[in-house]
PDB file of N, CA and C in Angstrom:
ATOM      1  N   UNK A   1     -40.195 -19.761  54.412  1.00  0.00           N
ATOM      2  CA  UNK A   1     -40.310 -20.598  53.245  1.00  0.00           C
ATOM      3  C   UNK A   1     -41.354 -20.002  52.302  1.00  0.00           C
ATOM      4  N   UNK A   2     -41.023 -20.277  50.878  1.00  0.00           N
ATOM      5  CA  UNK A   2     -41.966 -19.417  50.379  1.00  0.00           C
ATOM      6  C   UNK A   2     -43.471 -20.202  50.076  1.00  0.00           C
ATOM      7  N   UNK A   3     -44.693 -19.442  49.292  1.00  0.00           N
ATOM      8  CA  UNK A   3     -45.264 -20.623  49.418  1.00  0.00           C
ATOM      9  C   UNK A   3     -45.697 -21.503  48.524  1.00  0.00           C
ATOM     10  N   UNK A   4     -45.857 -22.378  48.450  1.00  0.00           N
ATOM     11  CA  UNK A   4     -46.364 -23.359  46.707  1.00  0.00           C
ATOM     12  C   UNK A   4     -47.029 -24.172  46.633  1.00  0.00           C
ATOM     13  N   UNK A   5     -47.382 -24.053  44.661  1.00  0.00           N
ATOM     14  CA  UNK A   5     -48.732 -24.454  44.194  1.00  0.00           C
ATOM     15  C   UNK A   5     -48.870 -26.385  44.950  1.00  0.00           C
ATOM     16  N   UNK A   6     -49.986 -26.773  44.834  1.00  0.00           N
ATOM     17  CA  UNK A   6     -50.516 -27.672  45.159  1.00  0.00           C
ATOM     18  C   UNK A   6     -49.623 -28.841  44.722  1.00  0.00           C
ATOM     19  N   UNK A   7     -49.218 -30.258  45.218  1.00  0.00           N
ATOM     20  CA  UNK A   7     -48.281 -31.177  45.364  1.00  0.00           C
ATOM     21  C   UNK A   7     -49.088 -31.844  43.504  1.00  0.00           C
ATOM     22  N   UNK A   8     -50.503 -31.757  43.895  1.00  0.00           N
ATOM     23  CA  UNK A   8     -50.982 -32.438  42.466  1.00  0.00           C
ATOM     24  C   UNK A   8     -50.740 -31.704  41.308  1.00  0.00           C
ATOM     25  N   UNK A   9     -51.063 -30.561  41.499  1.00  0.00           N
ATOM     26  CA  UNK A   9     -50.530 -29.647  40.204  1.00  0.00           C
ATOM     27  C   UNK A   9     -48.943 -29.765  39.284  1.00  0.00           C
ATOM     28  N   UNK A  10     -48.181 -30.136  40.939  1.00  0.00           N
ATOM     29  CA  UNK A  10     -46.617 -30.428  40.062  1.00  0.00           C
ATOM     30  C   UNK A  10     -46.734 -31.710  39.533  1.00  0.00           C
ATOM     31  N   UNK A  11     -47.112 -32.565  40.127  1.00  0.00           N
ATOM     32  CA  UNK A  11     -47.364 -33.828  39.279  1.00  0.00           C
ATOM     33  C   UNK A  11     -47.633 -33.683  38.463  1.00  0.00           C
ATOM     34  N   UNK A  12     -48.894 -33.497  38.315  1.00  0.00           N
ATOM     35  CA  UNK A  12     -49.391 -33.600  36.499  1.00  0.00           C
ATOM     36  C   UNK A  12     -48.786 -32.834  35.701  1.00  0.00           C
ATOM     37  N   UNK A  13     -47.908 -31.648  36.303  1.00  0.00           N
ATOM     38  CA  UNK A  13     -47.007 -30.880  35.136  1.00  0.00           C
ATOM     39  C   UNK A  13     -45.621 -32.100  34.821  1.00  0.00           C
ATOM     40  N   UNK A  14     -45.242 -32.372  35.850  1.00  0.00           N
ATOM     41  CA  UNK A  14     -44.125 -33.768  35.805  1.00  0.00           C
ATOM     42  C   UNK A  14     -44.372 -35.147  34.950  1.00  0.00           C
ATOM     43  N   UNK A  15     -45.626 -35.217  35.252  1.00  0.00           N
ATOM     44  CA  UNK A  15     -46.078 -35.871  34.378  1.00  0.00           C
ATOM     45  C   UNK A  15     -45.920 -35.695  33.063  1.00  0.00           C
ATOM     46  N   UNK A  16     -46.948 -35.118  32.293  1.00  0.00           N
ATOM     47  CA  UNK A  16     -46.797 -33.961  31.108  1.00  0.00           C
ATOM     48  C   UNK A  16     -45.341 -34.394  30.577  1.00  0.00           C
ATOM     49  N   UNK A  17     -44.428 -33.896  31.636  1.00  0.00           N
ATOM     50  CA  UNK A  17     -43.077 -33.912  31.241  1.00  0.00           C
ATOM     51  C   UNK A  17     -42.689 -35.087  30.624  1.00  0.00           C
ATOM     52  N   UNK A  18     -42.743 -36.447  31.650  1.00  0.00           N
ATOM     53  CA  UNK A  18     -42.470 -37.753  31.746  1.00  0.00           C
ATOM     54  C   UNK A  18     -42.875 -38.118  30.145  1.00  0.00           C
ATOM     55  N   UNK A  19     -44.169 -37.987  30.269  1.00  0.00           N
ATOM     56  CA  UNK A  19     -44.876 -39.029  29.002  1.00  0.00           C
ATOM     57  C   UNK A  19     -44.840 -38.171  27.622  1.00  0.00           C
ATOM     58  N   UNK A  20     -44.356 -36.811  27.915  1.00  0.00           N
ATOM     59  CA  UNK A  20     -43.786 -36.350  26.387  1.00  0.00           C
ATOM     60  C   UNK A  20     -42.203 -36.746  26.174  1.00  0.00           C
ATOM     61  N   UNK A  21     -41.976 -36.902  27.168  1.00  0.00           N
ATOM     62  CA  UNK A  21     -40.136 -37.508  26.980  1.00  0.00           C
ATOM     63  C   UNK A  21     -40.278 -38.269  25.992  1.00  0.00           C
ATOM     64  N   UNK A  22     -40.895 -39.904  26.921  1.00  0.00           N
ATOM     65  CA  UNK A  22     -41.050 -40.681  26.439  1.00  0.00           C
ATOM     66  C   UNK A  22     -42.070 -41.161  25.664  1.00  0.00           C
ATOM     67  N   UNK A  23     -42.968 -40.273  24.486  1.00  0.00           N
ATOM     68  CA  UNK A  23     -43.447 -40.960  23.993  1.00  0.00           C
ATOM     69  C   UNK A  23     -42.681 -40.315  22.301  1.00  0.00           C
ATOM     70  N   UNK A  24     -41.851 -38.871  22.825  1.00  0.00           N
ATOM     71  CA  UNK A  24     -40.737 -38.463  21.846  1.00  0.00           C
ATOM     72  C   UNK A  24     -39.840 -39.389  21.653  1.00  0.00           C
ATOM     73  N   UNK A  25     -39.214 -40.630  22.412  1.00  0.00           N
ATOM     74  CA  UNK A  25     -38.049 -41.034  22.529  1.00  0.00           C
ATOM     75  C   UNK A  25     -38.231 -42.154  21.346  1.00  0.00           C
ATOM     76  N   UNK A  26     -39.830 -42.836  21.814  1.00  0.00           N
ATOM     77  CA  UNK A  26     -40.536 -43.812  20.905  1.00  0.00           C
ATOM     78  C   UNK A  26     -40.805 -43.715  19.442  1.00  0.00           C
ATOM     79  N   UNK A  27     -41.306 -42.218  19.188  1.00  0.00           N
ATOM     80  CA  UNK A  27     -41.120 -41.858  17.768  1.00  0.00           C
ATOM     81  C   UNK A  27     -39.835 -41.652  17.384  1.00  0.00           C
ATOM     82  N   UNK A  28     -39.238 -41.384  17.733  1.00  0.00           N
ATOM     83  CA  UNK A  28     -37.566 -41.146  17.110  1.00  0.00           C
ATOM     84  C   UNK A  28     -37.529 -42.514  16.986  1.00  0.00           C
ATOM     85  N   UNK A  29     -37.434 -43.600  17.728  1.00  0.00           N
ATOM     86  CA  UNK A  29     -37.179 -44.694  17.260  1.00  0.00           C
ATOM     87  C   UNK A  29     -37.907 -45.585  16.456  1.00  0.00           C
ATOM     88  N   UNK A  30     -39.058 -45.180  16.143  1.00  0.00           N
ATOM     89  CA  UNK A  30     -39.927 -45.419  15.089  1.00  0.00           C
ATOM     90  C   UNK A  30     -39.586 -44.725  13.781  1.00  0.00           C
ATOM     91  N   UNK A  31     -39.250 -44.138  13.582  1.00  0.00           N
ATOM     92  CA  UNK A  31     -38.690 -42.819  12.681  1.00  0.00           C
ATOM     93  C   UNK A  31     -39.935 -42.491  11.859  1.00  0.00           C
ATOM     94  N   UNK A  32     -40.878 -42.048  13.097  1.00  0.00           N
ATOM     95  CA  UNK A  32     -42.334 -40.939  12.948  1.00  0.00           C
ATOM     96  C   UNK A  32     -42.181 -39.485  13.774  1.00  0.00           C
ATOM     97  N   UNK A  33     -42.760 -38.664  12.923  1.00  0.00           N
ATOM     98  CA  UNK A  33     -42.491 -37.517  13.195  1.00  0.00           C
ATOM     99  C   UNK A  33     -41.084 -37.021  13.701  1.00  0.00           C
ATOM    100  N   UNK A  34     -40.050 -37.223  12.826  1.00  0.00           N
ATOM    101  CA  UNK A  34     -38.709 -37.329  13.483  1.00  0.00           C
ATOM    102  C   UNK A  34     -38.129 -36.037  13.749  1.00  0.00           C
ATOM    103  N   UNK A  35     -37.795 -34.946  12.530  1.00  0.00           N
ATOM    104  CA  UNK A  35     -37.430 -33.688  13.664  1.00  0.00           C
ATOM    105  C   UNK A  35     -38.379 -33.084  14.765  1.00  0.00           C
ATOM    106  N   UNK A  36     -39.343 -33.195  14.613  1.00  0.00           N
ATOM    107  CA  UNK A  36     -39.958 -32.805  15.290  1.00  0.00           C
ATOM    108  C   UNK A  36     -39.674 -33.551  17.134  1.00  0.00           C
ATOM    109  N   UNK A  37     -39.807 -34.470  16.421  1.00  0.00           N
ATOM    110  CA  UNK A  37     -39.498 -35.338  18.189  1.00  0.00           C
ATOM    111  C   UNK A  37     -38.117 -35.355  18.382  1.00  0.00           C
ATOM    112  N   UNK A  38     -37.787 -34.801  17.768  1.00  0.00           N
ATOM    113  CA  UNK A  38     -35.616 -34.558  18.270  1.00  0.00           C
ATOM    114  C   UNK A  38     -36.167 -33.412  18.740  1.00  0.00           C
ATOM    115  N   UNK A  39     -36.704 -32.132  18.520  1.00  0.00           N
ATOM    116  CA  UNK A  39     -36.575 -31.104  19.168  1.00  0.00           C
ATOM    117  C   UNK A  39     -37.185 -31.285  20.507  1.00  0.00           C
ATOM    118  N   UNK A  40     -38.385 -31.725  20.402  1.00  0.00           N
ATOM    119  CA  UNK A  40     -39.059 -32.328  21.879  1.00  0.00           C
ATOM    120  C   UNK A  40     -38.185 -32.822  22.703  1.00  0.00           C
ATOM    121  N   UNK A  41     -37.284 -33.373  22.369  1.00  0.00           N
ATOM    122  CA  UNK A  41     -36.595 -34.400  23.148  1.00  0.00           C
ATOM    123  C   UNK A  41     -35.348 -33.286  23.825  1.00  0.00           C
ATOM    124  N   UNK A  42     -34.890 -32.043  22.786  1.00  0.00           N
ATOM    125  CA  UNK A  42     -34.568 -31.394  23.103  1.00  0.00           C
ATOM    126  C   UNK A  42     -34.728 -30.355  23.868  1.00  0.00           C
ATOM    127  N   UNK A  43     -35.794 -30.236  23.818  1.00  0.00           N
ATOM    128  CA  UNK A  43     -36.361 -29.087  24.377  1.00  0.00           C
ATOM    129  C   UNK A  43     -37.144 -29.222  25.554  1.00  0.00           C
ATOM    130  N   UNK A  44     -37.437 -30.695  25.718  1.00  0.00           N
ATOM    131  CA  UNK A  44     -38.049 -30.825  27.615  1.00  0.00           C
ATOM    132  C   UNK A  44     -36.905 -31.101  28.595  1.00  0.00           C
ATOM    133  N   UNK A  45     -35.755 -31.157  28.629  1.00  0.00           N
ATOM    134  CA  UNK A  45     -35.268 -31.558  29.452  1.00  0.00           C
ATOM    135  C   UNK A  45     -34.513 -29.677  30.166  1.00  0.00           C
ATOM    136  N   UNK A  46     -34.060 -29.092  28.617  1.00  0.00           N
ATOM    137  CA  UNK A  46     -33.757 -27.461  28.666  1.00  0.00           C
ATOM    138  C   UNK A  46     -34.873 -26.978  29.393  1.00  0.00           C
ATOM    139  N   UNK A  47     -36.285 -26.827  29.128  1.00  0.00           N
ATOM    140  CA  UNK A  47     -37.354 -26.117  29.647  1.00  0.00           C
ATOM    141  C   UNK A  47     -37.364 -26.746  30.942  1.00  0.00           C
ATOM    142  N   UNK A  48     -37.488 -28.014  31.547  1.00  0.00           N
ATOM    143  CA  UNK A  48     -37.514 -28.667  32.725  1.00  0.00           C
ATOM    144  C   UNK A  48     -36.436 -27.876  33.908  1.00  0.00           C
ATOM    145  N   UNK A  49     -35.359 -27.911  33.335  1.00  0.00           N
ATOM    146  CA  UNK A  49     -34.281 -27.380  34.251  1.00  0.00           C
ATOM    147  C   UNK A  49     -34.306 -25.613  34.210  1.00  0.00           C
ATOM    148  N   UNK A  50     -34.602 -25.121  32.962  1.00  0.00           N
ATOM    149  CA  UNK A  50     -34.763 -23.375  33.583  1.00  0.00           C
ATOM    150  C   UNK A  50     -35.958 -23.137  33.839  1.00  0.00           C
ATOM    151  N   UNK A  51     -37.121 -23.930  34.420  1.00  0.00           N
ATOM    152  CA  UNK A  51     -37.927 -23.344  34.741  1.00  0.00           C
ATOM    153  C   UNK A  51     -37.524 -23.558  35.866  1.00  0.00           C
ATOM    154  N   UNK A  52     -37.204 -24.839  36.505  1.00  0.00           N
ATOM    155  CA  UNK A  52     -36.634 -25.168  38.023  1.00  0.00           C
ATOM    156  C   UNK A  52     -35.675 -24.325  38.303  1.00  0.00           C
ATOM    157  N   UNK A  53     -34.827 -23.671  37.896  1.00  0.00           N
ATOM    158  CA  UNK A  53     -33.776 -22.813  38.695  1.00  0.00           C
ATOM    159  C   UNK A  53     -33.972 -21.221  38.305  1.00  0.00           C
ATOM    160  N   UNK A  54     -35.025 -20.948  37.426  1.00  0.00           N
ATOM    161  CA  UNK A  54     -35.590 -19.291  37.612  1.00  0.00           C
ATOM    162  C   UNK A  54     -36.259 -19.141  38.686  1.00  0.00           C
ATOM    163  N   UNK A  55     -37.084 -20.100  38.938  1.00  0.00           N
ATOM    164  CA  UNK A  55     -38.151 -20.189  39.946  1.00  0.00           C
ATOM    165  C   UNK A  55     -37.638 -20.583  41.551  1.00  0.00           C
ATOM    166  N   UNK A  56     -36.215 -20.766  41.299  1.00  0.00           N
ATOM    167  CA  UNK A  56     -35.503 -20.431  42.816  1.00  0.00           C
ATOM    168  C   UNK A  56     -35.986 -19.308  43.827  1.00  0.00           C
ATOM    169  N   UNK A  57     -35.559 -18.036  42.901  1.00  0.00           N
ATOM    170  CA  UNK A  57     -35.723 -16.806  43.813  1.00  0.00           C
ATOM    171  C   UNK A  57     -36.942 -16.627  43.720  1.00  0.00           C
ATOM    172  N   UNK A  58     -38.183 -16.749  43.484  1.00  0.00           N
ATOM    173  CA  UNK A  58     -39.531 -16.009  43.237  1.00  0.00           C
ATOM    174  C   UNK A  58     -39.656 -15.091  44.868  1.00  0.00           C
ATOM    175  N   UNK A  59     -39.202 -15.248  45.680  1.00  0.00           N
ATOM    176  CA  UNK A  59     -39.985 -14.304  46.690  1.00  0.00           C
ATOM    177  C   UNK A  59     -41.093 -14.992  47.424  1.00  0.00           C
ATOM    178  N   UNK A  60     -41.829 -14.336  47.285  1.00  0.00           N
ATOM    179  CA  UNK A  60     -43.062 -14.504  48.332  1.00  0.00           C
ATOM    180  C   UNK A  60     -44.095 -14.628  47.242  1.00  0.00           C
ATOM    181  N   UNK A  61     -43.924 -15.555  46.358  1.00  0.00           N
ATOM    182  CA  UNK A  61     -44.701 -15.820  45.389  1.00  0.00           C
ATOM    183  C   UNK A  61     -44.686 -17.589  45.542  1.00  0.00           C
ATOM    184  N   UNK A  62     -45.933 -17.964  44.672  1.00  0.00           N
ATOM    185  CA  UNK A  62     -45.486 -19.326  44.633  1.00  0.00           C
ATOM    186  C   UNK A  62     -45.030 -19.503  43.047  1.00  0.00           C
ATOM    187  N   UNK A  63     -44.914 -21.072  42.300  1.00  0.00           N
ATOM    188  CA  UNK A  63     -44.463 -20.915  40.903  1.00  0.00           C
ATOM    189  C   UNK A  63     -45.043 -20.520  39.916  1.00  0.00           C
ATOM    190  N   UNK A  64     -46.602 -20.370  39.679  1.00  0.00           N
ATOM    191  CA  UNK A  64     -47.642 -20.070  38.799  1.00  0.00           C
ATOM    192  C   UNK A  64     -47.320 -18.690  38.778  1.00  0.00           C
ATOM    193  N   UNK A  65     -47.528 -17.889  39.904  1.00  0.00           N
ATOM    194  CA  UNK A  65     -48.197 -16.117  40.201  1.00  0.00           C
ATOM    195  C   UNK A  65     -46.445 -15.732  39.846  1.00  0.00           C
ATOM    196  N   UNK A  66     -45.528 -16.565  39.755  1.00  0.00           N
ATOM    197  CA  UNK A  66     -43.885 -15.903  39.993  1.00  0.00           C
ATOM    198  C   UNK A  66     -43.780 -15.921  38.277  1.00  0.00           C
ATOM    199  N   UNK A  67     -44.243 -17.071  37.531  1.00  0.00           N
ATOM    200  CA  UNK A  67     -43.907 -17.035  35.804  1.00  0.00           C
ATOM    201  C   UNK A  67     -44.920 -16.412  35.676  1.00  0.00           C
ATOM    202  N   UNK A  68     -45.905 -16.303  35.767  1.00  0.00           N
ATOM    203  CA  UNK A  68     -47.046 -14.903  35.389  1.00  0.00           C
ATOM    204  C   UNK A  68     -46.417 -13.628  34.993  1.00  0.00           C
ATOM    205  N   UNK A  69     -46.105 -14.001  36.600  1.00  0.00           N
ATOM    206  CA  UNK A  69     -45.236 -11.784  36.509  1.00  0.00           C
ATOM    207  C   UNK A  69     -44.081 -11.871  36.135  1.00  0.00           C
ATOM    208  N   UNK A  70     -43.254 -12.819  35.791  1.00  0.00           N
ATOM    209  CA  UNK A  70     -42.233 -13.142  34.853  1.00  0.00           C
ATOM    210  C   UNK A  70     -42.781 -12.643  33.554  1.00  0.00           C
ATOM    211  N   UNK A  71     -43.837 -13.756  32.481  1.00  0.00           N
ATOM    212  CA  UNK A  71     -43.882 -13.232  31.664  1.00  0.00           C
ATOM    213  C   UNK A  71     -44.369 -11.881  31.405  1.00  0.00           C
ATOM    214  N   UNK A  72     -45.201 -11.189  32.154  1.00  0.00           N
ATOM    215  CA  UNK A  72     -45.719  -9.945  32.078  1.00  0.00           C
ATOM    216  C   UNK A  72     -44.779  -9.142  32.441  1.00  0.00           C
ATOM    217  N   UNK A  73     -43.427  -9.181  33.361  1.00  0.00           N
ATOM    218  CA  UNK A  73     -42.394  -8.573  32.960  1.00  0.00           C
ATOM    219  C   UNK A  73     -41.305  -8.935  31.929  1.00  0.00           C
ATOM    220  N   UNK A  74     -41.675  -9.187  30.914  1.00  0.00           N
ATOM    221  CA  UNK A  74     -40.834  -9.541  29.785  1.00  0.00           C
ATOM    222  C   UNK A  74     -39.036 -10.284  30.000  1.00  0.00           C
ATOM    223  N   UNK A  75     -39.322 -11.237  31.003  1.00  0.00           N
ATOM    224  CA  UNK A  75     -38.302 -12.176  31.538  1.00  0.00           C
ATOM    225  C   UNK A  75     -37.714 -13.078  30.335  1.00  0.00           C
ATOM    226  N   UNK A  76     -36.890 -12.929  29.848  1.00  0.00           N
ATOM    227  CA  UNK A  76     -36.657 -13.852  28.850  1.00  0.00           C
ATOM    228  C   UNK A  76     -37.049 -15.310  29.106  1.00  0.00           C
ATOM    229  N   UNK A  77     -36.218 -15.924  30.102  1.00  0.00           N
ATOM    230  CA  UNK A  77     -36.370 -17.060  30.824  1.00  0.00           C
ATOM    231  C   UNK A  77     -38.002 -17.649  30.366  1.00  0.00           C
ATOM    232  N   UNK A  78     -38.557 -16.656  31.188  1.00  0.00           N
ATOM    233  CA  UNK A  78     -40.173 -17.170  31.387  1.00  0.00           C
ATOM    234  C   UNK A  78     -40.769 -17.244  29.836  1.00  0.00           C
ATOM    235  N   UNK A  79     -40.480 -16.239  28.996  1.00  0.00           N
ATOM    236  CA  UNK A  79     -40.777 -16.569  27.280  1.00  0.00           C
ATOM    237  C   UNK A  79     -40.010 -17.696  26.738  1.00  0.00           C
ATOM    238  N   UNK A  80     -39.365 -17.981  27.050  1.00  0.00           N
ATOM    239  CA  UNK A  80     -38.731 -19.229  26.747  1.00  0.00           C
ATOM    240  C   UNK A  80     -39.297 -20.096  26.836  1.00  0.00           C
ATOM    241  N   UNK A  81     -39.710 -20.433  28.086  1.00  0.00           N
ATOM    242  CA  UNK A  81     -40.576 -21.401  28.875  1.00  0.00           C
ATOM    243  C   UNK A  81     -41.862 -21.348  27.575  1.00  0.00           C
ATOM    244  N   UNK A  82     -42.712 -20.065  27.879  1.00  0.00           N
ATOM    245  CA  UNK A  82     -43.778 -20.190  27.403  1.00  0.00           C
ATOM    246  C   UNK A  82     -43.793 -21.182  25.913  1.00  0.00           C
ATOM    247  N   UNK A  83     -43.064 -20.190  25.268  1.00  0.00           N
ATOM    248  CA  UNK A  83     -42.431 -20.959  23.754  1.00  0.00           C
ATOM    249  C   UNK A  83     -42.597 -22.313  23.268  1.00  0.00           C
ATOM    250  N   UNK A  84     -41.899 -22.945  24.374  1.00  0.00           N
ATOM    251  CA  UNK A  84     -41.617 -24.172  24.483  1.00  0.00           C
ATOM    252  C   UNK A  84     -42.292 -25.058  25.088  1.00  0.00           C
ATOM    253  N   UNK A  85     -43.478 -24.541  25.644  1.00  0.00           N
ATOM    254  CA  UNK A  85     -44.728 -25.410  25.909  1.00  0.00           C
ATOM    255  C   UNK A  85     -45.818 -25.447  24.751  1.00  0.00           C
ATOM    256  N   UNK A  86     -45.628 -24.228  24.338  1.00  0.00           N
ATOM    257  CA  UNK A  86     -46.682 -23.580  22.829  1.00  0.00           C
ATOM    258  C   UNK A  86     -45.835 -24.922  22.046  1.00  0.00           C
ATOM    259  N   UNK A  87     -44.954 -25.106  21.589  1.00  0.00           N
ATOM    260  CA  UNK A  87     -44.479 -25.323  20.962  1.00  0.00           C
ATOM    261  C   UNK A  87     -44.826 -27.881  21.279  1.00  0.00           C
ATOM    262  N   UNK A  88     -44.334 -27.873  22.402  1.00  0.00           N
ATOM    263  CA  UNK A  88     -45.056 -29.177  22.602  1.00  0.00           C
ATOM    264  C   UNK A  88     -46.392 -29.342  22.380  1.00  0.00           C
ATOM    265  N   UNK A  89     -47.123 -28.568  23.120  1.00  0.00           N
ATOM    266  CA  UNK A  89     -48.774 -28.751  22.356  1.00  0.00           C
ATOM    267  C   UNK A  89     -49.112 -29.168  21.176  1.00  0.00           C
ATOM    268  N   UNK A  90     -48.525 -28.375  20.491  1.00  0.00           N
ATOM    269  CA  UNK A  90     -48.492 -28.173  18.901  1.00  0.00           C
ATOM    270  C   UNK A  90     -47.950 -29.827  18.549  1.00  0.00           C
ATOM    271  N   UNK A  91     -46.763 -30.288  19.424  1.00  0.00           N
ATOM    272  CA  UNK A  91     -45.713 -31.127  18.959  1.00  0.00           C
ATOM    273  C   UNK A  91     -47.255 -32.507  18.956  1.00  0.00           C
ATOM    274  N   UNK A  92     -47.596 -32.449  19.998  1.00  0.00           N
ATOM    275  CA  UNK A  92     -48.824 -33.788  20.450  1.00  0.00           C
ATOM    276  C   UNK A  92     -50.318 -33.232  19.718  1.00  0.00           C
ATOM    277  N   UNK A  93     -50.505 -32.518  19.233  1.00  0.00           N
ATOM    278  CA  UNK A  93     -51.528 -32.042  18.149  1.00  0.00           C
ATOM    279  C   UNK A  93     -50.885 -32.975  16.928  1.00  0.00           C
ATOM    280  N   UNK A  94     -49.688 -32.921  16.711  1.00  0.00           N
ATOM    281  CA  UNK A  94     -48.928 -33.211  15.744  1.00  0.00           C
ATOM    282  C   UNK A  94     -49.190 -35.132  15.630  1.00  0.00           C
ATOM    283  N   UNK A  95     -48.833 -35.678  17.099  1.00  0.00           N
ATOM    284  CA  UNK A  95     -48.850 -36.741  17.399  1.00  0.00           C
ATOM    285  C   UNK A  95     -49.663 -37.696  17.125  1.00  0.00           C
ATOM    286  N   UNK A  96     -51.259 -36.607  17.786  1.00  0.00           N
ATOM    287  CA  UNK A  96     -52.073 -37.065  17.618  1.00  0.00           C
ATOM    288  C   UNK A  96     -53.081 -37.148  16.300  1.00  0.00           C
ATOM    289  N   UNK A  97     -52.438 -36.494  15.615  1.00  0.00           N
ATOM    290  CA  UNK A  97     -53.001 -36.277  14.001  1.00  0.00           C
ATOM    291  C   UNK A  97     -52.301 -36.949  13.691  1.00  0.00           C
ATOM    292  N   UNK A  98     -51.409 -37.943  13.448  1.00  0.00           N
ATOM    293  CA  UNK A  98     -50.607 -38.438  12.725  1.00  0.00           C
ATOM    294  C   UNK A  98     -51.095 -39.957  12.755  1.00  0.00           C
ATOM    295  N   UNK A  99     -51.305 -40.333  13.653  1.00  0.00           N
ATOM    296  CA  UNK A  99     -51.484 -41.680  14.011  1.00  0.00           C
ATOM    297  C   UNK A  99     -52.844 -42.438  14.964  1.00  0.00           C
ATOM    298  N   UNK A 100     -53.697 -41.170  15.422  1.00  0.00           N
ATOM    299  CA  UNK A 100     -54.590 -41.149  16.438  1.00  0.00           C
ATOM    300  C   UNK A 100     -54.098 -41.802  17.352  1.00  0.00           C
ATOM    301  N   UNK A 101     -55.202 -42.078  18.752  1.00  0.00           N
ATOM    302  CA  UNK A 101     -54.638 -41.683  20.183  1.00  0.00           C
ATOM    303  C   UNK A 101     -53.817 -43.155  20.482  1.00  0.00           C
ATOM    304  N   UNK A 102     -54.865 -44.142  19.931  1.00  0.00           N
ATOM    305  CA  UNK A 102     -54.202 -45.521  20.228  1.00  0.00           C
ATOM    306  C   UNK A 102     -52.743 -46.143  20.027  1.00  0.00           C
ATOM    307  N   UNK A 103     -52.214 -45.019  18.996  1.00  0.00           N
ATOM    308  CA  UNK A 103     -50.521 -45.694  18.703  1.00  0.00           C
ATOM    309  C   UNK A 103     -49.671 -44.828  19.026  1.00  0.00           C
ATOM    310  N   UNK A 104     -49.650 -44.018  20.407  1.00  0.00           N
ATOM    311  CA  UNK A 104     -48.956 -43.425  20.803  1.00  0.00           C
ATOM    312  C   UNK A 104     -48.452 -44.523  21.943  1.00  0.00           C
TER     313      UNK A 104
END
């Protein structure tokens, strides 16, 4: 079996996941920050699932040290990924400038 990162670490990345879903789903239906939270909405569920099935084969790696040397071997997959986390950050920078922390 191969071996992997810490049970809390996936959480809070799952997390992450969870509460940008849904706090994208909330602005769309607010109609705040609206393309922007269509792409979010688009784009976590795509990044969610190819990071889970690149990270099938890693080897004798766990998931951190396997997208590392992904991106440092110019893996499309794994730039993708990256992209699209750069790209949420930005989205909740966005969030949080818009309305501050309390009306999210």
């Amino acid at each position: 079996m191969s071996p992997t990162i810490p049970f809390w670490l996936v959480a809070i990345f799952y997390l992450f996941i969870i509460i940008s879903f849904a706090v994208a789903v909330r602005r769309i239906m607010k109609k705040q920050l609206l393309v922007p939270s269509v792409l979010s909405v688009i784009f976590l569920p795509f990044s969610t699932v190819l990071f889970v099935f690149s990270s099938i084969g890693r080897g004798n790696q766990n998931e951190w040290e396997y997208f590392i040397s992904s991106v440092m071997g110019f893996e499309l997959w794994a730039w993708i990924c990256l992209v699209i986390f750069a790209y949420l950050l930005y989205w909740w920078y966005l969030v949080f400038r818009s309305k501050g922390i309390r009306d999210v």
